[in-house]
Protein backbone atom coordinates (compact mmCIF):
# COMPACT_ATOMS: atom_id res chain seq x y z
CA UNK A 1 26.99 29.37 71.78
CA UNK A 2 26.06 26.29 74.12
CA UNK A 3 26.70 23.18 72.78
CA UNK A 4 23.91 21.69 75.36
CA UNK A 5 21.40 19.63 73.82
CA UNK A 6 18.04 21.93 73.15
CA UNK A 7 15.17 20.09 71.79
CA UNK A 8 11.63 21.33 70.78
CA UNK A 9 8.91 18.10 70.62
CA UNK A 10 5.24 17.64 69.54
CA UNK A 11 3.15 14.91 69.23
CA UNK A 12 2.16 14.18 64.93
CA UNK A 13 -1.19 14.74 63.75
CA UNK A 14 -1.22 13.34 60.23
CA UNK A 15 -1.04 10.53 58.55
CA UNK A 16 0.54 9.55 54.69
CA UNK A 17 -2.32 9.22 52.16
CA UNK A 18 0.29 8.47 49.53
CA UNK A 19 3.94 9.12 48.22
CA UNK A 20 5.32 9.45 44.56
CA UNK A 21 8.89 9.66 43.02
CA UNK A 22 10.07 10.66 39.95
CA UNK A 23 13.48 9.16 38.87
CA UNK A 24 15.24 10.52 35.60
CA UNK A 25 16.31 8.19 32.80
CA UNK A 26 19.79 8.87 32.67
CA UNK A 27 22.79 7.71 34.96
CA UNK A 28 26.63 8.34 35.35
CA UNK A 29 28.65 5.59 37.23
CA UNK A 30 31.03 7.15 39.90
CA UNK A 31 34.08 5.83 37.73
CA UNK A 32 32.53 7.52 35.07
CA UNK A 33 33.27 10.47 36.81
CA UNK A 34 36.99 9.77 38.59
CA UNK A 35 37.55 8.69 34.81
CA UNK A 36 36.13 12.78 33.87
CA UNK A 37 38.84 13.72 36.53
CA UNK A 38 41.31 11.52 35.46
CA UNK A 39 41.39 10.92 39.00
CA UNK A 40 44.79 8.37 39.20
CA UNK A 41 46.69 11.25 37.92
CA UNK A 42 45.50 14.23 39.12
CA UNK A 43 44.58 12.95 42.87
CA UNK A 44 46.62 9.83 43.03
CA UNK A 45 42.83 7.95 43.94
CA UNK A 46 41.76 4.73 41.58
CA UNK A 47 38.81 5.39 39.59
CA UNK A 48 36.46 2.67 41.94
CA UNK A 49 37.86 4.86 45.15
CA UNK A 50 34.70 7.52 44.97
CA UNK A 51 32.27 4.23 44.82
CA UNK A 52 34.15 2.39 47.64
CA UNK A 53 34.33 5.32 50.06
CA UNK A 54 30.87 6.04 49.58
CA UNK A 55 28.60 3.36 48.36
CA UNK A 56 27.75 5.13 44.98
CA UNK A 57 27.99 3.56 42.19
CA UNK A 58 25.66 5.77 40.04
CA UNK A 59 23.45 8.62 40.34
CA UNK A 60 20.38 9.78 38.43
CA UNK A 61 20.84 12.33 35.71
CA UNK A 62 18.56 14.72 35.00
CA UNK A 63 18.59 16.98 31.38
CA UNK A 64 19.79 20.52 31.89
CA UNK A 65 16.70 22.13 31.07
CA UNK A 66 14.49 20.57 33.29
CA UNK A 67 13.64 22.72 36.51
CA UNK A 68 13.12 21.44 40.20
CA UNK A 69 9.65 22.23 39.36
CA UNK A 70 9.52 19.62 36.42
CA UNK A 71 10.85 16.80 38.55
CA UNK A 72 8.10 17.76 41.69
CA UNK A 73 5.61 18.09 39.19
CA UNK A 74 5.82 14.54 38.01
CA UNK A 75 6.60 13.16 41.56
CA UNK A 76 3.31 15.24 42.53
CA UNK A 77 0.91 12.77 39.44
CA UNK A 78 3.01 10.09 40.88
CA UNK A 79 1.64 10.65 44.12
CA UNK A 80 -1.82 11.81 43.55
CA UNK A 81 -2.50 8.92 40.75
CA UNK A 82 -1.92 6.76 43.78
CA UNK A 83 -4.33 8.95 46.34
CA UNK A 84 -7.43 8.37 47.74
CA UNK A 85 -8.03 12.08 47.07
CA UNK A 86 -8.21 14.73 43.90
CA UNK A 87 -5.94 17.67 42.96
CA UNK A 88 -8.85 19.73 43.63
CA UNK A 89 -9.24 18.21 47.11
CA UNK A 90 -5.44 19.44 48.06
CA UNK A 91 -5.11 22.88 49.71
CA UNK A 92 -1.76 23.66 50.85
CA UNK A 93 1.56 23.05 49.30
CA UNK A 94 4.62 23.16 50.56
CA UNK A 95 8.15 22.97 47.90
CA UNK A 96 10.97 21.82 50.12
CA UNK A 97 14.60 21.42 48.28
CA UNK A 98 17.95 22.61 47.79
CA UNK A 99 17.44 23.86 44.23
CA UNK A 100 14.56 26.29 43.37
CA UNK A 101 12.93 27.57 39.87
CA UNK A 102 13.92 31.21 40.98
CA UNK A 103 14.66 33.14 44.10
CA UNK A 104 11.47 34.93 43.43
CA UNK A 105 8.57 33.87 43.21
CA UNK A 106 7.99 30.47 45.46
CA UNK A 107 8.50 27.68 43.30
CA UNK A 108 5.22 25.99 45.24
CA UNK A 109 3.20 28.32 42.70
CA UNK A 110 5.19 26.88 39.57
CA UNK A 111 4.26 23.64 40.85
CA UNK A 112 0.62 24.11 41.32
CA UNK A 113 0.57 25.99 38.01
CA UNK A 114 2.24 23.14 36.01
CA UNK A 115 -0.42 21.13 37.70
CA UNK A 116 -3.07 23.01 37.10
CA UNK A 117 -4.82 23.86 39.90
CA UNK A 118 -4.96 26.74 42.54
CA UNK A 119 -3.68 26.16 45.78
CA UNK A 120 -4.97 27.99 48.73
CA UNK A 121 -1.71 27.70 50.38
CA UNK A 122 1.60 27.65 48.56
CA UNK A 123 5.17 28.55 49.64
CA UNK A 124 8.93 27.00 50.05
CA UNK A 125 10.55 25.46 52.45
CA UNK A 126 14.87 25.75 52.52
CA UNK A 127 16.82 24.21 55.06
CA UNK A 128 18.99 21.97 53.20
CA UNK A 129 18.98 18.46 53.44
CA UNK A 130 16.36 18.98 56.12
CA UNK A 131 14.18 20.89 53.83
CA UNK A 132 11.53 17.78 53.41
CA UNK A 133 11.24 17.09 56.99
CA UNK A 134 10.74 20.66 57.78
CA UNK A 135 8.14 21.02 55.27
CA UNK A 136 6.36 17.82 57.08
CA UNK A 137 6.34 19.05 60.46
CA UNK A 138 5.06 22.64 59.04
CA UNK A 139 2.03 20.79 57.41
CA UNK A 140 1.62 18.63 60.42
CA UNK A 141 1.05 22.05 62.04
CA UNK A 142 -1.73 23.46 59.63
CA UNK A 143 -3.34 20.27 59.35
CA UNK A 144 -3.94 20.33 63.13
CA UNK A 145 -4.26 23.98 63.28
CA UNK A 146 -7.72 23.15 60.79
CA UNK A 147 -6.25 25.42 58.75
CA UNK A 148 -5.49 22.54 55.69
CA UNK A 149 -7.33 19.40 55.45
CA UNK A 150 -5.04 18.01 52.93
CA UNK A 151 -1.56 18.86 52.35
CA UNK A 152 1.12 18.25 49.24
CA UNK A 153 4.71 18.50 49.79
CA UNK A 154 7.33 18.30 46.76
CA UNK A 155 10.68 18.54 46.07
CA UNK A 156 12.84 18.35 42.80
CA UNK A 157 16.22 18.18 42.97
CA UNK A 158 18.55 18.85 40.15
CA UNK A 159 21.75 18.40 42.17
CA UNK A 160 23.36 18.36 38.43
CA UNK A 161 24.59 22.04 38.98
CA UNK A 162 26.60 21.09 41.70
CA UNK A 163 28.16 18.19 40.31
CA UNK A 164 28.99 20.03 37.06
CA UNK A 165 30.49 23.18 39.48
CA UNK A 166 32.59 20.38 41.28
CA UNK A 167 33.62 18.76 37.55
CA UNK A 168 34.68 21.83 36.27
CA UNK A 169 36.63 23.34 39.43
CA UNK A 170 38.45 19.98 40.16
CA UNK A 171 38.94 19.51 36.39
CA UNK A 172 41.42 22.68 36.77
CA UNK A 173 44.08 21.37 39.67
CA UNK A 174 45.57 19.11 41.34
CA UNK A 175 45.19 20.11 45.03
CA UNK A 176 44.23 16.76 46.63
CA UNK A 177 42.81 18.57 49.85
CA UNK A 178 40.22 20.47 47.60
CA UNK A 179 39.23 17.38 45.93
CA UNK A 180 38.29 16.29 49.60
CA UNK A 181 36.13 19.17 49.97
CA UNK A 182 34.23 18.71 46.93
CA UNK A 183 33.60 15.31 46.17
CA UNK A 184 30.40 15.39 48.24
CA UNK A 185 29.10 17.17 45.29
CA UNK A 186 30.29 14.61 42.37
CA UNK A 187 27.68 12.44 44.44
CA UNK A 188 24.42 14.02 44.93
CA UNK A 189 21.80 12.69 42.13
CA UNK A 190 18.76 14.71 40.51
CA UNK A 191 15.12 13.32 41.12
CA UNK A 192 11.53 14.25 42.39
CA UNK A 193 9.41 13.41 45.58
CA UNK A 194 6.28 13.89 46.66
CA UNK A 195 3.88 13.20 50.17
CA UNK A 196 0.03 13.59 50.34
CA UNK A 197 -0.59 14.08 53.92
CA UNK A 198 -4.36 14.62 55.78
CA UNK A 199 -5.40 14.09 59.35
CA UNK A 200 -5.27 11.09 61.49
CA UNK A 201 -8.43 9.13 61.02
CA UNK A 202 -7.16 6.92 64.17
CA UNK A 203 -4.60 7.96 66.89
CA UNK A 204 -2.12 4.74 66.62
CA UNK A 205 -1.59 5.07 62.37
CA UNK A 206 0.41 7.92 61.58
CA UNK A 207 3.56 10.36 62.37
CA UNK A 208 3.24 9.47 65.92
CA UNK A 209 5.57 12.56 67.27
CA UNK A 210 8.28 15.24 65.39
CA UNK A 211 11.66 16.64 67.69
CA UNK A 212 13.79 18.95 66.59
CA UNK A 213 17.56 20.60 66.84
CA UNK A 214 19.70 22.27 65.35
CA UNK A 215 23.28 23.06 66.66
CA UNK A 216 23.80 25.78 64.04
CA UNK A 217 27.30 26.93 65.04
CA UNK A 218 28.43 24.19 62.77
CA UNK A 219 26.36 25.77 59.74
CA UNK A 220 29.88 25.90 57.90
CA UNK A 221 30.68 22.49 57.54
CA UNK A 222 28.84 21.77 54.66
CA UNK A 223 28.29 25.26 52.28
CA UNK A 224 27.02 25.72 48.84
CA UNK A 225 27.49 29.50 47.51
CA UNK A 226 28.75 31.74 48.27
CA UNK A 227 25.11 33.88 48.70
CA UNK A 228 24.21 31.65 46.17
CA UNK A 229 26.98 33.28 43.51
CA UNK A 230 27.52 29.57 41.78
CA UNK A 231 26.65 26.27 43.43
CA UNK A 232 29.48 24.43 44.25
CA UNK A 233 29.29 22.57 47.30
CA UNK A 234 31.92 22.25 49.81
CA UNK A 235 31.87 19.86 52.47
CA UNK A 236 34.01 18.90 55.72
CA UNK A 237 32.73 15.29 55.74
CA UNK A 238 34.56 13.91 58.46
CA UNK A 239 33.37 16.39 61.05
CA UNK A 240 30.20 16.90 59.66
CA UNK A 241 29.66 13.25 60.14
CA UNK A 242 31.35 12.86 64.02
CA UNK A 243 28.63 15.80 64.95
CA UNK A 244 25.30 13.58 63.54
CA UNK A 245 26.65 10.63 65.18
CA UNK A 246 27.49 12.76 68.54
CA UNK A 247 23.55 14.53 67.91
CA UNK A 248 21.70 11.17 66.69
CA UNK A 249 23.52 9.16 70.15
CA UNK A 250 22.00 11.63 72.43
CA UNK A 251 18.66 12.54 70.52
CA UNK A 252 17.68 9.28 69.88
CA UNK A 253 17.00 7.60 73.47
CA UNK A 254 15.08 11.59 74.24
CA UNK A 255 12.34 10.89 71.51
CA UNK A 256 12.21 7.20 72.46
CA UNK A 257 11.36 8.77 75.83
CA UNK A 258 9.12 11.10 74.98
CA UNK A 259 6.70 8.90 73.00
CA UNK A 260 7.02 6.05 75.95
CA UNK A 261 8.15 3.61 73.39
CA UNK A 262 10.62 0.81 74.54
């Protein structure tokens, strides 16, 4: 597989009517958890070594029974209480996240049926960390299709599976290396977020242009599964990070190009 930069551009059609979060009460400190892992003994790593390295001092906790659809549900009010448009007035969403209700059906529907309204247009979105962005540029499409005239896009996160998968493997050895591989997943956080997005109503205030790529012969440096068997998430940080940099130097001046900015 060619390693040759392939891009796919477009210019953006929509604008943000509004935005909404939804942030969970509870927290855990990242010595909090190295103090779980008994880190100093087990890894030979101080307990303020997973906040230095990464920035983190604590993460949002969400309660175990609360679904991704819970959190986008109350991102979604968040959002639409600070709209210049109704529920009724939305008719496509679009649930884009890691974590979903069920395989089967879309958790889009949960959403809009939590909410209390039906959408014309509901489905999910899953493409990792890109899942939101995705979602955006799909709506962006629609929207200037004329097939939606306002579009919702959600996500809720409960990234609490992963970090109790990574808790309860590294909780059970002392292999250093493996710690490595899984502390990306003592660090995600659980919350909810939410975009109301309609049409340009003037051609300089929006999403001025979306580009794309994907170099997916590096798909295994950052895996959560098996075929989603549990959820523990393994990641090869160091070249998972040298690749963005290497795609982000290169990609960056294109779009800058592309839109004629300076």
């Amino acid at each position: 597989m060619s390693n040759h930069p392939k891009y796919t551009c477009s210019p953006g059609h929509t604008r943000i009517i509004s935005t909404g979060v939804y942030l969970p009460e509870g927290r855990i400190s990242s010595r909090e958890l190295m103090e779980q892992l008994d880190s100093p003994q087990r890894f030979g790593l101080n307990r303020n070594w997973l906040a230095r390295l990464t920035g983190v001092r604590e993460r949002c906790v969400a309660d175990d029974h609360l679904q991704p659809s819970d959190l986008a549900v109350r991102a979604a009010r968040d959002a639409l209480a600070h709209a210049e448009i109704k529920l009724a007035d939305i008719d496509a969403l679009i649930f884009a996240g890691v974590f979903r209700d069920f395989h089967e059906p879309a958790t889009a529907h949960i959403v809009a049926h939590k909410l209390g309204e039906n959408i014309p247009t509901a489905f999910d979105v899953s493409n990792a960390c890109h899942s939101f962005e995705d979602a955006l540029h799909i709506m962006d499409a629609l929207i200037a299709a004329g097939q939606v005239k306002y579009g919702l896009i959600v996500t809720g996160e409960t990234s609490y599976r992963m970090r109790h998968e990574a808790i309860n493997r590294l909780q059970q050895t002392t292999d250093r290396e493996l710690f490595m591989e899984l502390c990306a997943g003592l660090n995600v956080g659980d919350c909810g977020a939410a975009m109301i997005v309609g049409a340009k109503k003037d051609p300089h205030v929006g999403f001025m242009g979306f580009m794309k790529e994907s170099r997916s012969h590096y798909y295994h440096y950052s895996t959560s599964g098996p075929a989603c068997s549990d959820h523990l998430l393994k990641v090869w940080m160091t070249p998972l990070v040298d690749e963005a940099i290497s795609m982000g130097e290169a990609m960056f001046p294109a779009f800058m190009d592309h839109l004629g900015w300076s």
